[in-house]
Protein backbone atom coordinates (compact mmCIF):
# COMPACT_ATOMS: atom_id res chain seq x y z
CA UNK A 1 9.71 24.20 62.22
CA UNK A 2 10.14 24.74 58.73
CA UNK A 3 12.34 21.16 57.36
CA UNK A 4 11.96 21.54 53.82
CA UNK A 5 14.49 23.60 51.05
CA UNK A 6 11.53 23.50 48.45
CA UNK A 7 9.30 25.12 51.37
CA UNK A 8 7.31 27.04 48.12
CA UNK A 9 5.93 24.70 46.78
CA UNK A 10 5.33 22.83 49.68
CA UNK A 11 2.20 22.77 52.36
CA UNK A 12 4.06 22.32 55.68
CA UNK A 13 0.98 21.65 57.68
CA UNK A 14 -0.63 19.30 54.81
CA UNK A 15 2.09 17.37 53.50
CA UNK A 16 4.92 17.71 56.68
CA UNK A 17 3.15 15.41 58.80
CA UNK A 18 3.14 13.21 55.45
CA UNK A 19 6.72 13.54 55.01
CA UNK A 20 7.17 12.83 58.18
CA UNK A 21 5.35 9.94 58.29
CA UNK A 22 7.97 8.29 55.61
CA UNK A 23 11.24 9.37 57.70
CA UNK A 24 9.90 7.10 60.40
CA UNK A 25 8.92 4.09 58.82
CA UNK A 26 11.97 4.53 56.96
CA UNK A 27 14.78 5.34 59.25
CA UNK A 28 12.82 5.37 62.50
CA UNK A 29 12.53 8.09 65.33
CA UNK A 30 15.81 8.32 66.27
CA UNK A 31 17.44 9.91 62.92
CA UNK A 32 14.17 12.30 63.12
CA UNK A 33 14.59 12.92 66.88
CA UNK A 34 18.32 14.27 66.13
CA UNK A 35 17.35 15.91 63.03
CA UNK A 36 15.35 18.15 65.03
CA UNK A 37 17.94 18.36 68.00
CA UNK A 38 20.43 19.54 65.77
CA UNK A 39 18.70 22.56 64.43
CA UNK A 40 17.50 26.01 65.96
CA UNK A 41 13.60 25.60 65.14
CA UNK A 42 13.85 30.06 65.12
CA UNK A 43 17.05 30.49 62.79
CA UNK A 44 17.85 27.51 61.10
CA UNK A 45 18.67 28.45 57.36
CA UNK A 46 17.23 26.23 54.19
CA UNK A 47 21.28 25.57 53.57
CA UNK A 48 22.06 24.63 57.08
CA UNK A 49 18.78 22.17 57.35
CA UNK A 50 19.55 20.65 53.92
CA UNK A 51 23.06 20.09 55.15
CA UNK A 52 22.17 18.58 58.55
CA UNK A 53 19.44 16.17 56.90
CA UNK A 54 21.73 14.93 54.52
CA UNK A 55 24.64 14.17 57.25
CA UNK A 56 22.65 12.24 59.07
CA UNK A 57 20.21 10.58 56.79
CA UNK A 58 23.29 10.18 53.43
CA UNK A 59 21.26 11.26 50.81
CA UNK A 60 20.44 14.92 50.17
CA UNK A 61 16.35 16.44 51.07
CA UNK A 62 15.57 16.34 47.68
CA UNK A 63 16.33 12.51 47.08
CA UNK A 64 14.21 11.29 50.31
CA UNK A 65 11.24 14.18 49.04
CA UNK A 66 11.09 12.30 45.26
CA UNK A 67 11.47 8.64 47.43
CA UNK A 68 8.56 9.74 49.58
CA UNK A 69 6.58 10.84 46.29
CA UNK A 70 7.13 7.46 44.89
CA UNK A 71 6.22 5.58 48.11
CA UNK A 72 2.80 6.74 48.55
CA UNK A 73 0.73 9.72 48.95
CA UNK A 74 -0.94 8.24 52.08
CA UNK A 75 -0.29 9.24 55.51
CA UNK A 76 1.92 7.09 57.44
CA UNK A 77 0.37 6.34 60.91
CA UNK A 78 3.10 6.26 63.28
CA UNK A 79 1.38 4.59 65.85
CA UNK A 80 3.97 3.81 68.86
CA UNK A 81 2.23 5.07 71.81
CA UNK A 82 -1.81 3.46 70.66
CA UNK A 83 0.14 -0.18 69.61
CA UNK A 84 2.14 0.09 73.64
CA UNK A 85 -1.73 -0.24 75.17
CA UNK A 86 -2.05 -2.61 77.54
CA UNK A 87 -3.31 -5.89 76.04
CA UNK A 88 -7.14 -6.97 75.61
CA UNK A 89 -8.21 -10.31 76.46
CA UNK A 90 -9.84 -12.45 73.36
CA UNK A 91 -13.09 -13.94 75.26
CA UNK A 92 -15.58 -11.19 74.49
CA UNK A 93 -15.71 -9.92 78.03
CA UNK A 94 -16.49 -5.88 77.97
CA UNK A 95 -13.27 -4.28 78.76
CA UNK A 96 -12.50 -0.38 79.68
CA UNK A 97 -10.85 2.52 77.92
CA UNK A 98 -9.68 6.08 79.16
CA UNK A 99 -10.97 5.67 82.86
CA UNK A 100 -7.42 7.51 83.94
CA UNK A 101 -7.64 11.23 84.22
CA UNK A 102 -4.67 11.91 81.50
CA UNK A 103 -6.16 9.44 79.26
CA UNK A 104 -3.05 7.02 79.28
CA UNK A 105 -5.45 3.90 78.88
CA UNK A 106 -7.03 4.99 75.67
CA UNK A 107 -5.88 2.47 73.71
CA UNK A 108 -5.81 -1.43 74.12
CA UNK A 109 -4.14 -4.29 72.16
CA UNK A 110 -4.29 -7.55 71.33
CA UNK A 111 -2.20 -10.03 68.87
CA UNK A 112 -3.82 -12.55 66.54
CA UNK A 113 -1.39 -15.50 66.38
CA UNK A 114 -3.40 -16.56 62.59
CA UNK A 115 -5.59 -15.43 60.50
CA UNK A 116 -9.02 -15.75 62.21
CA UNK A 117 -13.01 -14.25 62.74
CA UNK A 118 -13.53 -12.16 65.50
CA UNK A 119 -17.19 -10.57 66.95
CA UNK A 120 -16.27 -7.20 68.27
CA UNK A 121 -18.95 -5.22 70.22
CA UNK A 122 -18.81 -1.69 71.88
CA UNK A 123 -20.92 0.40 74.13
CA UNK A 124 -21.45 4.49 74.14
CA UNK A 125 -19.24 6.37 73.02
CA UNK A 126 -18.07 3.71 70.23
CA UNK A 127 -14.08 2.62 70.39
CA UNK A 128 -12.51 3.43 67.21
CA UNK A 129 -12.07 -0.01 65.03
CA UNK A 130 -9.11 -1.98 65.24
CA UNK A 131 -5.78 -1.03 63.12
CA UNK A 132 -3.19 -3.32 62.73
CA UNK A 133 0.19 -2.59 64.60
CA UNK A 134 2.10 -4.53 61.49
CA UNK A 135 1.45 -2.52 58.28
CA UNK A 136 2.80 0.71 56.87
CA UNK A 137 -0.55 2.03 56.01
CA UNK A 138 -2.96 -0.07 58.01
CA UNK A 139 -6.82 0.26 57.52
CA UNK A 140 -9.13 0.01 60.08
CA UNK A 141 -11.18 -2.75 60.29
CA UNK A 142 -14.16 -1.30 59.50
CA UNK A 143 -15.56 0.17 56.22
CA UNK A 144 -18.40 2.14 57.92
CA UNK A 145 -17.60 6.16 57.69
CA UNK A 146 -16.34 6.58 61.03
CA UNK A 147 -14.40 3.91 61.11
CA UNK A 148 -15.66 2.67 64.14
CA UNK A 149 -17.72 -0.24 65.97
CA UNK A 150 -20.88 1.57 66.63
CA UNK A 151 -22.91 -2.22 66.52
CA UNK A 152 -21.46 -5.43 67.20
CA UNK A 153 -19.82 -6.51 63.72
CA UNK A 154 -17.98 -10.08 62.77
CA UNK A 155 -14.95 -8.96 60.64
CA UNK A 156 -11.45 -11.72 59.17
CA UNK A 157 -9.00 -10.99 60.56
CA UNK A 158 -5.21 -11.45 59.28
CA UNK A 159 -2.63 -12.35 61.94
CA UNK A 160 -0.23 -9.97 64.07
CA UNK A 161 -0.83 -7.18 66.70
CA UNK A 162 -3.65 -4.84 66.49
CA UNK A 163 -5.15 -2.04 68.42
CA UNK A 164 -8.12 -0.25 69.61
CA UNK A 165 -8.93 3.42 70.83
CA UNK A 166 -11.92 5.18 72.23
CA UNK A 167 -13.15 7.61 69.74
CA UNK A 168 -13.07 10.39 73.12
CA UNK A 169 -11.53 10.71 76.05
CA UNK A 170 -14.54 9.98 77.76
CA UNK A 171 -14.67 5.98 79.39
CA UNK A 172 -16.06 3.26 77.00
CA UNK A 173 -15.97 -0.40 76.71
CA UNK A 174 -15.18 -2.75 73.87
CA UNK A 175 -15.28 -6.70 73.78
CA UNK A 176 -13.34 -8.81 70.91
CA UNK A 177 -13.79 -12.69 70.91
CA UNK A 178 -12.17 -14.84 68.30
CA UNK A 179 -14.32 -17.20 67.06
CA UNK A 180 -14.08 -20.80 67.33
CA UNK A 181 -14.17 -21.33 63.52
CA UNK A 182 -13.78 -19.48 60.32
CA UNK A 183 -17.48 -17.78 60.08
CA UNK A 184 -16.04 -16.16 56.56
CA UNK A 185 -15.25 -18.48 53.54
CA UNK A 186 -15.19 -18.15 49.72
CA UNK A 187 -16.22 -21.60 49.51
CA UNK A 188 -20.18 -21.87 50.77
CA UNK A 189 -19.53 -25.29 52.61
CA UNK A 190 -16.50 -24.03 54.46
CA UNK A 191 -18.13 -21.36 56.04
CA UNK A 192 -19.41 -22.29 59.74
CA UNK A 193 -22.61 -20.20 61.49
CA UNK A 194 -21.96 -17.92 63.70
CA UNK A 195 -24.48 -17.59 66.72
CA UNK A 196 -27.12 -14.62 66.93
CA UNK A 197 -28.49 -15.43 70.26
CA UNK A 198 -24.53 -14.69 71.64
CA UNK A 199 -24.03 -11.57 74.05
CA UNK A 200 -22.97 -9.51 71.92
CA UNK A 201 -26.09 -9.49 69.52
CA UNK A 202 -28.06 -8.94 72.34
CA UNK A 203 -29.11 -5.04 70.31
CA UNK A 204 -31.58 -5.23 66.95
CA UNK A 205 -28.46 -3.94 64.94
CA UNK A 206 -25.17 -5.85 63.41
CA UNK A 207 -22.52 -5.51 60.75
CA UNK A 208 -20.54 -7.60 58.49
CA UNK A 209 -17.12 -6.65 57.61
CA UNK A 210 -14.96 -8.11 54.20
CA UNK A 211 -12.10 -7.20 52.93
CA UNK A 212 -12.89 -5.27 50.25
CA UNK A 213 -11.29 -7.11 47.89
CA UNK A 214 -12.01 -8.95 44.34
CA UNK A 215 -14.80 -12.31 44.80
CA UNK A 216 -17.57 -13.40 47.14
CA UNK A 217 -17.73 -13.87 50.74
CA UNK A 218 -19.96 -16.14 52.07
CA UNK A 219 -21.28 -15.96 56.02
CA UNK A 220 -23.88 -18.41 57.61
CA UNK A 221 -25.87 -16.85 60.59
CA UNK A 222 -27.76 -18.96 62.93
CA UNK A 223 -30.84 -16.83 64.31
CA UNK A 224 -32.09 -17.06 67.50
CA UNK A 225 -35.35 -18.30 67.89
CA UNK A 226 -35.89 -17.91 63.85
CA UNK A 227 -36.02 -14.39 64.28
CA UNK A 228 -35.84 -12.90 60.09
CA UNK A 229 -32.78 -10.97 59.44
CA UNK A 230 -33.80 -7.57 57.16
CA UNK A 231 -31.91 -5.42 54.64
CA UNK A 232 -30.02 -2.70 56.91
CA UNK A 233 -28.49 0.83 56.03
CA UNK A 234 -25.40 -0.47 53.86
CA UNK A 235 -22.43 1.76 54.84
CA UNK A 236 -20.05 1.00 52.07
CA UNK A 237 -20.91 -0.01 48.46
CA UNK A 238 -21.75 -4.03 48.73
CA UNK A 239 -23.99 -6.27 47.38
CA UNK A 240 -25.44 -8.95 49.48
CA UNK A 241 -27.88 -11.85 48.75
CA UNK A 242 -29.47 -14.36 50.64
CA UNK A 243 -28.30 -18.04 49.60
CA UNK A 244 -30.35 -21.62 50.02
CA UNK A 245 -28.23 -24.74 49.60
CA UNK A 246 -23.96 -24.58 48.85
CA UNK A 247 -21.74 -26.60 46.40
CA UNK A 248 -23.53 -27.34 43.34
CA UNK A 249 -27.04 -26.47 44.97
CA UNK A 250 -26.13 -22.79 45.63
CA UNK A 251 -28.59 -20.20 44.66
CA UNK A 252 -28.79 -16.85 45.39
CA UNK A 253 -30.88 -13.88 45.12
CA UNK A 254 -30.71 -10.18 46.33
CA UNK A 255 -31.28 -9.26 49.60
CA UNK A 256 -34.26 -7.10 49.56
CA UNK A 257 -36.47 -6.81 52.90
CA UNK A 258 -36.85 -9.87 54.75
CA UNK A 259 -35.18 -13.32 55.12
CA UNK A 260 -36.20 -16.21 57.09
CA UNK A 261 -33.67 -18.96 58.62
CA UNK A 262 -33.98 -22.42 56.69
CA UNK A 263 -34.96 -25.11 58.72
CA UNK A 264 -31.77 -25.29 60.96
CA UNK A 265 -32.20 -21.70 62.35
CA UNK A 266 -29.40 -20.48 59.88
CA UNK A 267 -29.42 -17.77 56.83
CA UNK A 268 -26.60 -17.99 54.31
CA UNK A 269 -25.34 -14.68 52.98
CA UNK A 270 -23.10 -13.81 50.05
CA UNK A 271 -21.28 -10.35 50.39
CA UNK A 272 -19.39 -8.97 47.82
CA UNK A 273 -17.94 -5.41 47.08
CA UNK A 274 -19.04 -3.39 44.13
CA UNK A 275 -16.12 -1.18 44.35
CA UNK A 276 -12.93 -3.03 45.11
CA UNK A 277 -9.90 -1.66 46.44
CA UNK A 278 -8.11 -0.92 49.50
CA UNK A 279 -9.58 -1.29 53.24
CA UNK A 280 -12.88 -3.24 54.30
CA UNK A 281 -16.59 -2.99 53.32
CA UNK A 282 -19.03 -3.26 55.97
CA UNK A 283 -22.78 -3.98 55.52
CA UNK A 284 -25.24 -3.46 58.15
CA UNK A 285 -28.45 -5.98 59.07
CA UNK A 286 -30.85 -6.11 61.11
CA UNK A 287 -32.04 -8.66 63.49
CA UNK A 288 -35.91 -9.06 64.39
C-alpha cells in the first residue's frame, strides 16, 4: 500500500518502513493501525490518503514527512513482539531460544535495574546481541559485524529492559550474568578483575565491548592459571594496550602479541576507540 502523496520521489520499499518507523514511536500503533483500516489498500487515491492521514494524525503528510526528515534518517526498530519475550534469568545459566515449532520463543528479556557489567556467552548458532527495549534507535551491544555474541564477551551495560534473539530459527542457548562489580572503569583503580577461569571462558576466544564513545576504558582480567592473553582479530577500530601499575604509576604500551598476568594472576587493559561515535566497539583476545 502506497501511503505517500510525494510517492515520486519517494522509495516505498526503502524509506516506507523508515517512515513508518517514526509514526510509531511518535503516535504509536494505534493511529497507524486505523490509518490503514480506513483506506482501500487497491483504490485509495493520493487525495483521499492525504486527507485520511491528516484527520487522524492533525497535521497534513507533508508536515510529519519534513518532521521525520529532521528526526533521523535511521530506521526506527519497532520492537514490540522481541521486547514481550519471556524473561532471562541474570546468573549465567545457559538458557533456550526458538525450541517451539512457530518460533514464538525466539526472543528473551531481561531488565537491568542500574547501570552494570554483564558476561554474556552463547553456543551454535550465536543469539543476536542484546538491544535495549528503552531507546528510539537502540544499538546492539556488540560492535562486532554481525552484531552478535559469537564468543563470550563482558560488555557495560546502562539500566532498563533489554532483549535477545537467536540469529535463526533453529534452537540456541545464551547465558547473561551481571557481575558482582563494575569490571569497566575510566579510573584504573576503580576497575575490579573479572575471572577467566569462570564458565563461560571455558573456549580459547573472548571479547571486550565499550561504548564507543570519547576516553579510555580500563578492564583488569584475572587469568587462570597465568595463562598469557594474545592480540586477537579486532572487529571494530580500537586500540588496546596492556597496563602495569594504576594512579600515578600507570604505564601503558600497545598490545602487540603476548601478555603475561603480573604477579596476582591479573592483566590490566586500556581500550579505547579510534573512531568515536554511535554504538559499541568490541575487541577480540585470546586466552592461552
Amino acid at each position: 500500500m502506497v501511503l505517500f502523496p510525494f510517492s515520486d520521489r519517494f522509495d516505498v520499499y526503502g524509506e516506507g518502513p523508515w517512515f513508518i518507523g517514526y509514526l510509531l514511536y511518535r503516535y504509536g500503533p494505534e493511529s497507524v493501525l486505523s490509518l490503514y483500516g480506513s483506506l482501500d489498500h487497491e483504490t485509495a487515491s493520493l487525495d483521499q490518503i492525504s486527507a485520511t492521514f491528516e484527520a487522524l494524525y492533525g497535521e497534513s503528510l507533508d508536515t510529519a514527512w519534513n518532521a521525520a526528515l529532521a528526526s533521523s534518517h535511521r530506521v526506527r526498530c519497532v520492537n514490540l513482539w522481541r521486547c514481550a519475550g519471556a524473561t532471562l534469568a541474570l546468573d549465567g545459566s545457559p538458557q533456550t531460544l526458538a525450541q517451539t515449532c512457530d518460533a514464538t520463543d525466539l526472543t528473551r528479556t531481561f531488565q537491568l535495574d542500574a547501570e552494570t557489567d554483564v558476561v554474556m556467552a552463547s553456543g551454535f548458532p550465536p543469539i543476536r546481541a542484546p538491544v535495549t527495549c528503552d531507546q528510539e534507535l537502540p544499538f546492539a551491544v556488540s560492535g562486532n559485524q554481525l552484531g552478535a555474541v559469537i564468543d563470550p564477551a563482558v560488555a557495560p551495560m546502562t539500566s532498563g529492559k533489554y532483549f535477545v534473539q537467536g540469529s535463526t530459527e533453529e534452537a540456541a542457548t545464551v547465558g547473561v550474568r551481571v557481575l558482582p562489580k563494575k569490571a569497566y572503569a575510566q579510573d584504573c583503580t576503580q576497575s575490579e578483575p573479572v575471572d577467566l577461569s569462570a564458565g563461560e571462558f571455558s573456549a580459547e576466544y573472548f571479547d571486550l565491548t565499550i561504548p564507543n564513545g570519547e576516553g579510555a576504558w580500563f578492564i583488569k582480567l584475572r587469568s587462570p592459571n597465568n595463562r598469557s592473553i594474545w592480540q586477537g582479530q579486532p572487529q571494530a577500530s580500537a586500540d588496546v594496550e596492556k597496563c602495569i601499575g594504576c594512579g600515578e604509576s600507570l604505564a601503558c604500551q600497545p598490545l602487540n602479541g603476548e601478555t603475561h598476568p603480573n604477579a596476582d594472576g591479573i592483566v590490566t587493559l586500556r581500550l579505547t576507540s579510534e573512531t568515536p561515535g554511535p554504538g559499541y566497539v568490541t575487541y577480540g583476545l585470546l586466552l592461552q
